[in-house]
C-alpha atoms as a PDB file:
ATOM      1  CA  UNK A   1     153.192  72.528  90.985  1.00  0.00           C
ATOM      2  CA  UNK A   2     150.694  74.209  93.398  1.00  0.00           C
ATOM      3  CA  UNK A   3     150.944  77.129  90.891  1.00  0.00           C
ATOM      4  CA  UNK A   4     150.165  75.549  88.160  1.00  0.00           C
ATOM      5  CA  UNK A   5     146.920  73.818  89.897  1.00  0.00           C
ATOM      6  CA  UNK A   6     145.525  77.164  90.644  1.00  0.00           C
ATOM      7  CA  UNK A   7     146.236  78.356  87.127  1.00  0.00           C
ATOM      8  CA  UNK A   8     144.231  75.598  86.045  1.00  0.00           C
ATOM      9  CA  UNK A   9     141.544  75.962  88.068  1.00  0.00           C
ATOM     10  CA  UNK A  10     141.143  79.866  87.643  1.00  0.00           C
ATOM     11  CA  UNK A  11     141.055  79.573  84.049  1.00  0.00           C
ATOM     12  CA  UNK A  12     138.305  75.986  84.160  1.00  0.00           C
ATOM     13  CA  UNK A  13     136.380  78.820  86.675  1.00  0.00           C
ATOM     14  CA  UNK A  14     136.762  81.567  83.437  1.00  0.00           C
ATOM     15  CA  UNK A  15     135.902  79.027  81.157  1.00  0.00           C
ATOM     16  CA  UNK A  16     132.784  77.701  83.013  1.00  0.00           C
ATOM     17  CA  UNK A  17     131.201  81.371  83.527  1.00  0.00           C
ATOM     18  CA  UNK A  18     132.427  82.167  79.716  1.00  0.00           C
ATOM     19  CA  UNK A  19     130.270  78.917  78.668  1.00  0.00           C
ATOM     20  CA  UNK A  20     127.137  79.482  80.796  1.00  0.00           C
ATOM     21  CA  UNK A  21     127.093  82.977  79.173  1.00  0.00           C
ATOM     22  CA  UNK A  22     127.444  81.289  75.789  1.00  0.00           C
ATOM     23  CA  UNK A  23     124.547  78.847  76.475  1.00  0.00           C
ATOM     24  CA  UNK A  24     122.519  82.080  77.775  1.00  0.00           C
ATOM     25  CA  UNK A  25     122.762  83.474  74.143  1.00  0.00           C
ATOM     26  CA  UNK A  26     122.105  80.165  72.194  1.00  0.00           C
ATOM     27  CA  UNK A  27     119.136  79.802  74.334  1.00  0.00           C
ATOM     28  CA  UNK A  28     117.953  83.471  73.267  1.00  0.00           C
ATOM     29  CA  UNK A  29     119.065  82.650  69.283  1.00  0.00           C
ATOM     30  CA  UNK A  30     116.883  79.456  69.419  1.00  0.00           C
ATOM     31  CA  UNK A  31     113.865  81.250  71.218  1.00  0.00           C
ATOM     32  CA  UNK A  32     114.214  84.024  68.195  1.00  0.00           C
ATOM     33  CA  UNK A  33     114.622  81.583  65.538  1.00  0.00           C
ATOM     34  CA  UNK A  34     117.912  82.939  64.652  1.00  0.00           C
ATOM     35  CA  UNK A  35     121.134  80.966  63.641  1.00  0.00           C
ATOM     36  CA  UNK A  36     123.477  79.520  66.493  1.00  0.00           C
ATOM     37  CA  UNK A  37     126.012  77.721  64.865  1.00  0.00           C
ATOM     38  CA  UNK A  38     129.008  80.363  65.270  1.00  0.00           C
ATOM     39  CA  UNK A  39     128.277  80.002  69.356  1.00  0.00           C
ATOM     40  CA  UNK A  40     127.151  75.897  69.476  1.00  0.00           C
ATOM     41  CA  UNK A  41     130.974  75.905  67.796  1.00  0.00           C
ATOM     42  CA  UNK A  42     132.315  78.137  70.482  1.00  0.00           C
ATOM     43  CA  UNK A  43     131.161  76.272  73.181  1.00  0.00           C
ATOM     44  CA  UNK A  44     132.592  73.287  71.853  1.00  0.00           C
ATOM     45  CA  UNK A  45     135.907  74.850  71.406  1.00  0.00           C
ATOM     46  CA  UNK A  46     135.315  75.448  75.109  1.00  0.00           C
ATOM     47  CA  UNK A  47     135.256  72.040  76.340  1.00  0.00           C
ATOM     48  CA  UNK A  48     137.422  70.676  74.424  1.00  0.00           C
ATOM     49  CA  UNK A  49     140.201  73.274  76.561  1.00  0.00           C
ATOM     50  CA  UNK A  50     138.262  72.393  79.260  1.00  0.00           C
ATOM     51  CA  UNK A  51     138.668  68.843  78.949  1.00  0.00           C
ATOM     52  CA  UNK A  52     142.490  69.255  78.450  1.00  0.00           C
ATOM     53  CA  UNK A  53     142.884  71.473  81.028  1.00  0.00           C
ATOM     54  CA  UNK A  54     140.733  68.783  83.466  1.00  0.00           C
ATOM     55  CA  UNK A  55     142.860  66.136  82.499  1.00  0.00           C
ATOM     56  CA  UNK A  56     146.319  68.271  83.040  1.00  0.00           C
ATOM     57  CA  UNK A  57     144.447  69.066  86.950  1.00  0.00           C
ATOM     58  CA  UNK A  58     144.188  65.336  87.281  1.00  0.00           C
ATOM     59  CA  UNK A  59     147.818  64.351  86.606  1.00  0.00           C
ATOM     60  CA  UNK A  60     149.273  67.160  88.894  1.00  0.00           C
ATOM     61  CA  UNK A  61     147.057  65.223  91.628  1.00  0.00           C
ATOM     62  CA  UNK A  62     144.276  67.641  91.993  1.00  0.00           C
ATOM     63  CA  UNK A  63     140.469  65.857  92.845  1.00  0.00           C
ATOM     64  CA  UNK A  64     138.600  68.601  94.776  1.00  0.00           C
ATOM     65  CA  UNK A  65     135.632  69.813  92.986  1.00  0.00           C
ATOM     66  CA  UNK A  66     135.479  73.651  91.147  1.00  0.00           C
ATOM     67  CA  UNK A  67     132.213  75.310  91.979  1.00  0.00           C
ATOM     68  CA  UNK A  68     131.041  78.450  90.453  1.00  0.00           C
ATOM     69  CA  UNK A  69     127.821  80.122  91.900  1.00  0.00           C
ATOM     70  CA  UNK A  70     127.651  83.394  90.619  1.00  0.00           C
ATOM     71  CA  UNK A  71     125.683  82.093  87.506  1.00  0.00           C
ATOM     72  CA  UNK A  72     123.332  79.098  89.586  1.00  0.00           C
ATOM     73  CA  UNK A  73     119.869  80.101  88.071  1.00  0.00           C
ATOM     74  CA  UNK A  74     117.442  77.474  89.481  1.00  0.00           C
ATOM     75  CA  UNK A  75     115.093  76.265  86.471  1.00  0.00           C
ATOM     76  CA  UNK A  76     112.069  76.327  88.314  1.00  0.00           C
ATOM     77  CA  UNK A  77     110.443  78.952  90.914  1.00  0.00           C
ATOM     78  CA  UNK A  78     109.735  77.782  94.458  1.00  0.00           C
ATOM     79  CA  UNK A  79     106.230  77.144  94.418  1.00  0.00           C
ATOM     80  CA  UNK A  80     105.092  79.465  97.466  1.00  0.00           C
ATOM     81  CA  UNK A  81     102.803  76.426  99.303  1.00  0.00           C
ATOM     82  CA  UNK A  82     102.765  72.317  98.896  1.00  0.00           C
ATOM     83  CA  UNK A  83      99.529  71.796  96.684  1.00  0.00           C
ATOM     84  CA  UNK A  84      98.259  68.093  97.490  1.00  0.00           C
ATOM     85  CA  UNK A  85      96.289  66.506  95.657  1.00  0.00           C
ATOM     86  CA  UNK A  86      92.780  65.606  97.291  1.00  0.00           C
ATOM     87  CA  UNK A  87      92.320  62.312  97.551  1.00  0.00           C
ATOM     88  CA  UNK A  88      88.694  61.361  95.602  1.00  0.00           C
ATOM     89  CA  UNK A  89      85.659  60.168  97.598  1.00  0.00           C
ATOM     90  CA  UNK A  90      83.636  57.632  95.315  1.00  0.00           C
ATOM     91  CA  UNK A  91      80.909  56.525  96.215  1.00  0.00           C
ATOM     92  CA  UNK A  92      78.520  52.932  95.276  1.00  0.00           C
ATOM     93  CA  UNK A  93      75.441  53.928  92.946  1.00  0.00           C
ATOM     94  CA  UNK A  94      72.522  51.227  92.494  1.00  0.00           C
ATOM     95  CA  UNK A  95      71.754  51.039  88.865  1.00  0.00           C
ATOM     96  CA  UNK A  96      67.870  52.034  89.790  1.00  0.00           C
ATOM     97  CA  UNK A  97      69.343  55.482  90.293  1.00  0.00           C
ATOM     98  CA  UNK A  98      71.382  55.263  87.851  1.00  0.00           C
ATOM     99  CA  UNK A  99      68.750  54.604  85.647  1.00  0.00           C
ATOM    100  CA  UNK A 100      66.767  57.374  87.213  1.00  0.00           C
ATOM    101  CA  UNK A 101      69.170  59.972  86.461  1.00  0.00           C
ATOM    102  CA  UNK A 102      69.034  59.610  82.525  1.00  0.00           C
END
């Protein structure tokens, strides 16, 4: 059984890192305006396996989580320092000035 488990998981790991690199190229497709059908299907085809070979993990008793970092690309950069917002200062204005002004 335990070799089976870690089957499973090495190839949901393979699959994960195949399917991030698949998304990586239908993002690029859609940026160039080109056609992404052939990989959109691929992927698909990939989680459907994956979501067989999940369910297979589960019934052989297995519930701790499957991380892959090699591909973690953070969507957003760091921003280097905190910018707050400055709270606004109003102040009261008679209407004579008001009035003087235009």
């Amino acid at each position: 059984m335990d070799n089976r488990i870690n089957e499973i998981r090495r190839t949901i790991r393979a699959l994960r890192v195949s399917m991030l690199e698949a998304e990586a190229i239908v993002r690029e497709q859609i940026n160039r305006d080109e056609d992404c059908s052939f990989v959109a299907q691929e992927i698909l085809k990939m989680r459907s396996v994956m979501s067989l070979l999940v369910r297979e993990r589960t019934t052989l008793g297995d519930d701790e989580p499957i991380l892959v970092n090699s591909f973690f690309i953070p969507r957003r950069r760091p921003s280097r320092t905190p910018v707050a917002a400055r709270p606004l200062k109003y102040r009261l204005v008679s209407p004579q000035s008001l009035a003087a002004r235009i």
